[in-house]
PDB file of N, CA and C in Angstrom:
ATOM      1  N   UNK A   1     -12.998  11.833 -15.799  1.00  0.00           N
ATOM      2  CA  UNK A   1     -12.575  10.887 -14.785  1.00  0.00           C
ATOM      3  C   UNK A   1     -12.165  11.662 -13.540  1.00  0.00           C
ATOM      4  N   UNK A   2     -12.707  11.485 -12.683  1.00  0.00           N
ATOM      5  CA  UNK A   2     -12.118  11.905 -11.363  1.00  0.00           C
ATOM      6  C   UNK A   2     -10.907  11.291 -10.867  1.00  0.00           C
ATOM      7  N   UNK A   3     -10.329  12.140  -9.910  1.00  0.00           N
ATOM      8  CA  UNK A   3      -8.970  11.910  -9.619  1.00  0.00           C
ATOM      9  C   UNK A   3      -8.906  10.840  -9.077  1.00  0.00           C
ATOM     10  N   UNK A   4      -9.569  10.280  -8.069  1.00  0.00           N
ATOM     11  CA  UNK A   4     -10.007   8.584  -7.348  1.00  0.00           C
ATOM     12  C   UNK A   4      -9.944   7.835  -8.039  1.00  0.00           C
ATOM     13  N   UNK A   5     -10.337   8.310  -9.537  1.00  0.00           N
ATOM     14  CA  UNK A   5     -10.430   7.292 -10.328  1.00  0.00           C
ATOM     15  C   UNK A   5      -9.031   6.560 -11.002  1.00  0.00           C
ATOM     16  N   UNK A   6      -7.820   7.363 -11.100  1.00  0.00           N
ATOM     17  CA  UNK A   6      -6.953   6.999 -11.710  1.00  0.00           C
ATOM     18  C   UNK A   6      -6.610   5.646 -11.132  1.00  0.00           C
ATOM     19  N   UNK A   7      -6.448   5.160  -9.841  1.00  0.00           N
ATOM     20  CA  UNK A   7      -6.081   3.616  -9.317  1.00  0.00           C
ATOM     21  C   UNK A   7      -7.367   2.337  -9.862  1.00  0.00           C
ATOM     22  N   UNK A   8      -8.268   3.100 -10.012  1.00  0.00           N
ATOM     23  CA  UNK A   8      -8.908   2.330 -10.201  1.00  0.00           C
ATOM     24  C   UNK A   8      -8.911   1.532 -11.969  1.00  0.00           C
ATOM     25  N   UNK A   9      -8.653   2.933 -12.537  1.00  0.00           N
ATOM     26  CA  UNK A   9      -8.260   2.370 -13.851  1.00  0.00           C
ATOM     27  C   UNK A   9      -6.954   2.011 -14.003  1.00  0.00           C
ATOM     28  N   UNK A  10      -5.828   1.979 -13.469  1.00  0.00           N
ATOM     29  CA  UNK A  10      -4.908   1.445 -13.601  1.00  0.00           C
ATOM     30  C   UNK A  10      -5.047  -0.139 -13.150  1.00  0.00           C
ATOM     31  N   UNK A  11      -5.635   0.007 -12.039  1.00  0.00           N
ATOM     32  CA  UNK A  11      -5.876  -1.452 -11.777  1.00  0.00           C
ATOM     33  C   UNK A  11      -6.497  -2.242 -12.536  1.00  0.00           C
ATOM     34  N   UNK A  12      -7.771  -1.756 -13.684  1.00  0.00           N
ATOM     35  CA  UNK A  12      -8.593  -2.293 -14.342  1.00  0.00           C
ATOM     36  C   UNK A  12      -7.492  -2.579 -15.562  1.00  0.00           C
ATOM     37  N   UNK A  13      -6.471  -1.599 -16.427  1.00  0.00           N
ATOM     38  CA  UNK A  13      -5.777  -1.817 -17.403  1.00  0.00           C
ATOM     39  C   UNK A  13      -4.977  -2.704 -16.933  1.00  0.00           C
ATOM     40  N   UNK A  14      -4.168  -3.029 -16.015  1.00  0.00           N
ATOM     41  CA  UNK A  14      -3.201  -3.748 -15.684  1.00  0.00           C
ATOM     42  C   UNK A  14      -3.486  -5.177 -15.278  1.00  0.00           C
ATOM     43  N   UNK A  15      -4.659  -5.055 -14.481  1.00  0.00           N
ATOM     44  CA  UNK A  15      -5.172  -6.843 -13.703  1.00  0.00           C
ATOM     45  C   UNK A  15      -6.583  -7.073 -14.957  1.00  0.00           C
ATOM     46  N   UNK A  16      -7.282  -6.289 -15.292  1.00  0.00           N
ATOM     47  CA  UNK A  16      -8.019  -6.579 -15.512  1.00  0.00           C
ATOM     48  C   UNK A  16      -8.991  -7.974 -16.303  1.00  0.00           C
ATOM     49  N   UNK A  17      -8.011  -8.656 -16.991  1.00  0.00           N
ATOM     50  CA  UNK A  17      -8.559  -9.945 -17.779  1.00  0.00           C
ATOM     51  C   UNK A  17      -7.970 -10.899 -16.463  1.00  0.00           C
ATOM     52  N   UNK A  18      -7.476 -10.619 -15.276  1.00  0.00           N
ATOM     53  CA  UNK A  18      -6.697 -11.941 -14.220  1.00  0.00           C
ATOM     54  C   UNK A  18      -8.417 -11.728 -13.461  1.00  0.00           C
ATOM     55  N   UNK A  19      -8.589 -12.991 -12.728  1.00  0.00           N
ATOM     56  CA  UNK A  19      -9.138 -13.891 -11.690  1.00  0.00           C
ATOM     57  C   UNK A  19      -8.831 -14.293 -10.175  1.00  0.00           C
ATOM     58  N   UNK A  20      -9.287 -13.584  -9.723  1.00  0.00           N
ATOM     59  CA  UNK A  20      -8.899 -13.218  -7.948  1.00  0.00           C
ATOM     60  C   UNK A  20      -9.684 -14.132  -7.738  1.00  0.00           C
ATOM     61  N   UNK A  21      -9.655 -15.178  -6.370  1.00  0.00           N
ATOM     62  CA  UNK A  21     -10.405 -15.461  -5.713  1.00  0.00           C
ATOM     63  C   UNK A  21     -10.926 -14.166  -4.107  1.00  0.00           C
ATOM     64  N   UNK A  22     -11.896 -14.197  -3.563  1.00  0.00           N
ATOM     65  CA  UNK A  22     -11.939 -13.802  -2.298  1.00  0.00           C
ATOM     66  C   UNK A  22     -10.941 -13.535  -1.545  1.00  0.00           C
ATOM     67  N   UNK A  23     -10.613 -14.690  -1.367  1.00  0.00           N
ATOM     68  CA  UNK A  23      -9.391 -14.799  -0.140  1.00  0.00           C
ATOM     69  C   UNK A  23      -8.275 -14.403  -0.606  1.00  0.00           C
ATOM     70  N   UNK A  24      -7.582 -14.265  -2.050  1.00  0.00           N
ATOM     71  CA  UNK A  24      -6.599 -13.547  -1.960  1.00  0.00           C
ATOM     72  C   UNK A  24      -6.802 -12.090  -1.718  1.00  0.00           C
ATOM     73  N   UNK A  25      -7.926 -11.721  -2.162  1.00  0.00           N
ATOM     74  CA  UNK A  25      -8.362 -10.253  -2.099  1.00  0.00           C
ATOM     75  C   UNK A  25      -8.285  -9.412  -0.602  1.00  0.00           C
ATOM     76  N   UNK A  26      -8.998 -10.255   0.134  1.00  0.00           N
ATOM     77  CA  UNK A  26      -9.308  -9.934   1.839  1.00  0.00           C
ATOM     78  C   UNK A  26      -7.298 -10.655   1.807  1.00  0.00           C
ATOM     79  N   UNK A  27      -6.710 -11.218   1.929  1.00  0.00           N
ATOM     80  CA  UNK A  27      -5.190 -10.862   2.208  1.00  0.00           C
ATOM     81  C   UNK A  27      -4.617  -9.939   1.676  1.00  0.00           C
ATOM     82  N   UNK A  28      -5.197  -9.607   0.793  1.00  0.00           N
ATOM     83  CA  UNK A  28      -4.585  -8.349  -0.073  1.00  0.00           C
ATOM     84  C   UNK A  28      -4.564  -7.324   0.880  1.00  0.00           C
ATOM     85  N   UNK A  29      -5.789  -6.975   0.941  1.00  0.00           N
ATOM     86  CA  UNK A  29      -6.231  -6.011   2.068  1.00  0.00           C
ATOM     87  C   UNK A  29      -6.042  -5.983   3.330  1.00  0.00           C
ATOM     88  N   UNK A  30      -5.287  -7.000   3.832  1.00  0.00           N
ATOM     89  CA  UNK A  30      -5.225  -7.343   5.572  1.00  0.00           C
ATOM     90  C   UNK A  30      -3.993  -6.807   5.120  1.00  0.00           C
ATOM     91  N   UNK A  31      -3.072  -7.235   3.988  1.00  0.00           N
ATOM     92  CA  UNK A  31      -1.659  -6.572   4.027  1.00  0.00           C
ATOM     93  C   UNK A  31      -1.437  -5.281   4.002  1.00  0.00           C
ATOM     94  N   UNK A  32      -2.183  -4.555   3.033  1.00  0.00           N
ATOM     95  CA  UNK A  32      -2.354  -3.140   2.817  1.00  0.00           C
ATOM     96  C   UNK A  32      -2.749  -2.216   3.945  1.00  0.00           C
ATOM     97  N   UNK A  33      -3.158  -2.482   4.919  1.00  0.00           N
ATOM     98  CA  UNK A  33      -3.590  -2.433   6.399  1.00  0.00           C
ATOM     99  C   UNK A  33      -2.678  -2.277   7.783  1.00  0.00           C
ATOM    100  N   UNK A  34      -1.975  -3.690   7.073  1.00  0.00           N
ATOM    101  CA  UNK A  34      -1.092  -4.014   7.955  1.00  0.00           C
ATOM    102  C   UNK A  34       0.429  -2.667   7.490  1.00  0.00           C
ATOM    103  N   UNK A  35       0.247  -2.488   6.563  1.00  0.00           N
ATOM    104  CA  UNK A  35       1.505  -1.366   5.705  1.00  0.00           C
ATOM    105  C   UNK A  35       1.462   0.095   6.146  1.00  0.00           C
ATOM    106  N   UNK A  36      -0.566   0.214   5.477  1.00  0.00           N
ATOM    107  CA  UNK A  36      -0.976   1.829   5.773  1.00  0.00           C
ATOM    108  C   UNK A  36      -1.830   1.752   6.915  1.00  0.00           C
ATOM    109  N   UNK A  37      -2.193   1.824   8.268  1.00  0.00           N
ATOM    110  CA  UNK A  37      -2.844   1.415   9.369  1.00  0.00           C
ATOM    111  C   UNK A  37      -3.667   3.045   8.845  1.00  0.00           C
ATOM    112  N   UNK A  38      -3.446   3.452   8.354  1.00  0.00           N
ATOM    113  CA  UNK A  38      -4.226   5.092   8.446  1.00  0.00           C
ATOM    114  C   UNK A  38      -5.842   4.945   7.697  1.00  0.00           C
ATOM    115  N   UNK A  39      -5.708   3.920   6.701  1.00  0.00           N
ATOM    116  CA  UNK A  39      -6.505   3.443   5.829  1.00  0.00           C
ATOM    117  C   UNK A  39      -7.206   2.460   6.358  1.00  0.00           C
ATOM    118  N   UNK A  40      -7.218   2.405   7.213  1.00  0.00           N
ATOM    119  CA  UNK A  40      -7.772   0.872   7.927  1.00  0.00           C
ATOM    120  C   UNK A  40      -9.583   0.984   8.002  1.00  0.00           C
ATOM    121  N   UNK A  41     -10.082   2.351   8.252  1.00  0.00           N
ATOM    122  CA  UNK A  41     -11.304   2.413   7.856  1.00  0.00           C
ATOM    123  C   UNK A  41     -11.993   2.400   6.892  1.00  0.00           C
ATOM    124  N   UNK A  42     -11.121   2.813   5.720  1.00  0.00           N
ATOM    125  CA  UNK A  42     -11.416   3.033   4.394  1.00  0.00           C
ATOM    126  C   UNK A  42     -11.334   1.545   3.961  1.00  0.00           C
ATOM    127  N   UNK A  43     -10.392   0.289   4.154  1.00  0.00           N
ATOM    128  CA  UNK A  43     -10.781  -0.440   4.179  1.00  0.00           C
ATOM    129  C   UNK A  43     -11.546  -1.485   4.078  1.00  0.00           C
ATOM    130  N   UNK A  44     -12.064  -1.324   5.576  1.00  0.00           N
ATOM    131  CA  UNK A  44     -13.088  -2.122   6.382  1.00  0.00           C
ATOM    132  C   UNK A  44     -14.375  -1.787   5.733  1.00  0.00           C
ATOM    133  N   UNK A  45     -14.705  -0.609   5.362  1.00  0.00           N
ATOM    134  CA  UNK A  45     -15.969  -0.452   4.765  1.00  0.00           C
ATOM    135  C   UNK A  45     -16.198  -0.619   3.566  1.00  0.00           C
ATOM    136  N   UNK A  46     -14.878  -0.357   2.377  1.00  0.00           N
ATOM    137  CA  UNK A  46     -14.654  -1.320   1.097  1.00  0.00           C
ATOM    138  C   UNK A  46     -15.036  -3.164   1.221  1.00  0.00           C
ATOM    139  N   UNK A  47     -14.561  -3.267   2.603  1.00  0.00           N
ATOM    140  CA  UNK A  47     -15.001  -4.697   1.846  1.00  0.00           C
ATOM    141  C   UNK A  47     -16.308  -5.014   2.512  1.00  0.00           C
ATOM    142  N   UNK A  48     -16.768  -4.496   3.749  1.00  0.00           N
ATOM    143  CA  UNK A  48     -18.051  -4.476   3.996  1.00  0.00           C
ATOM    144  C   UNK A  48     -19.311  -4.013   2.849  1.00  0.00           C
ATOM    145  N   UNK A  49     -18.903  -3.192   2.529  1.00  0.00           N
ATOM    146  CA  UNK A  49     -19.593  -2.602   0.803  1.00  0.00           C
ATOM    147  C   UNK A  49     -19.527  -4.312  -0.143  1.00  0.00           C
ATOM    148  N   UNK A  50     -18.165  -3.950  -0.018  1.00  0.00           N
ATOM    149  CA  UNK A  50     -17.804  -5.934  -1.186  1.00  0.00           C
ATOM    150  C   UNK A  50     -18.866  -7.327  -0.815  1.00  0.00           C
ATOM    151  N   UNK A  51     -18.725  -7.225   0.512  1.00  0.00           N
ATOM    152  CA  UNK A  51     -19.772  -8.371   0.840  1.00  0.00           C
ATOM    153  C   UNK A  51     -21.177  -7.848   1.489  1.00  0.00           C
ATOM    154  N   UNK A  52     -21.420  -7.089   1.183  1.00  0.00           N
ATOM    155  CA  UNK A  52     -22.723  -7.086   1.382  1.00  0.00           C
ATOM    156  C   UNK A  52     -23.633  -6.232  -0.383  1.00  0.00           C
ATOM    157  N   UNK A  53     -23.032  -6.639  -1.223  1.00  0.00           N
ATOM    158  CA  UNK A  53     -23.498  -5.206  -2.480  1.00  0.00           C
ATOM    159  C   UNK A  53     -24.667  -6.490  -2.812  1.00  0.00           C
ATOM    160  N   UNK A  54     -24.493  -7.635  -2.983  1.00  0.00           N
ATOM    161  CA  UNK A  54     -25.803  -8.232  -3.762  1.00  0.00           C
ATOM    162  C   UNK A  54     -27.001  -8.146  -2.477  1.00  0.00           C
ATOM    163  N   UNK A  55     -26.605  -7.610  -1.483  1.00  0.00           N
ATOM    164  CA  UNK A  55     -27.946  -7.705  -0.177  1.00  0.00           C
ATOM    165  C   UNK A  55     -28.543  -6.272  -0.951  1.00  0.00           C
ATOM    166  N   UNK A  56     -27.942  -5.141  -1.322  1.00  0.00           N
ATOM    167  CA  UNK A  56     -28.100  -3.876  -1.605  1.00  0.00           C
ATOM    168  C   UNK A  56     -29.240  -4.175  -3.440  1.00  0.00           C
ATOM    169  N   UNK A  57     -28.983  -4.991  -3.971  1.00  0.00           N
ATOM    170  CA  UNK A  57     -29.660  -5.151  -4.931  1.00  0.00           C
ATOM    171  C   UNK A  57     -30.381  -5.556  -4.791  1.00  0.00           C
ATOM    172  N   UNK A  58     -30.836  -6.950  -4.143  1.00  0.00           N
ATOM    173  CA  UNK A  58     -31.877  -7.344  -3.428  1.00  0.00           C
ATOM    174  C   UNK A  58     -32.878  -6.946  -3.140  1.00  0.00           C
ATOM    175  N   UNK A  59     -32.465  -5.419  -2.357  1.00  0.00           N
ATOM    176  CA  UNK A  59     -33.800  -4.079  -1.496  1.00  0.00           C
ATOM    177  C   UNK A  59     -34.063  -3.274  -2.266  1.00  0.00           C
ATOM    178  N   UNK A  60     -33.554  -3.185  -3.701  1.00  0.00           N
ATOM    179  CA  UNK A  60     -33.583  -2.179  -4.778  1.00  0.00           C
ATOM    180  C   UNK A  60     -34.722  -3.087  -5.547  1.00  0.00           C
ATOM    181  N   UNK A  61     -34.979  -4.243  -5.440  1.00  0.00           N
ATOM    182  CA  UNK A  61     -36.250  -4.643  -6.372  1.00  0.00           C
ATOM    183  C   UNK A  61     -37.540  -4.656  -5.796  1.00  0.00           C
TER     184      UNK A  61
END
């Protein structure tokens, strides 16, 4: 496991069986933003990645 990886599995052990909609998610992230402004690119391209990944599968067939 790479070191990046540890939030990610914590997040997966801890939330993982809960049900986000969208919009809490993108507030999630407008808050986290609004907290760490340093991260704000890292961000923006997480969720640009988020809404655009089924266009990315799409060009892969």
């Amino acid at each position: 496991m790479y070191y990046t990886d540890r939030g990610i599995e914590e997040l997966e052990r801890r939330r993982g069986e809960e049900q986000v909609s969208v919009a809490l998610l993108a507030e999630h992230l407008r808050t986290f933003t609004d907290l760490h402004p340093e991260f704000e690119t890292a961000v923006d391209r997480l969720a640009t990645w988020l809404a655009r990944v089924d266009d990315e599968e799409d060009d892969d067939e």
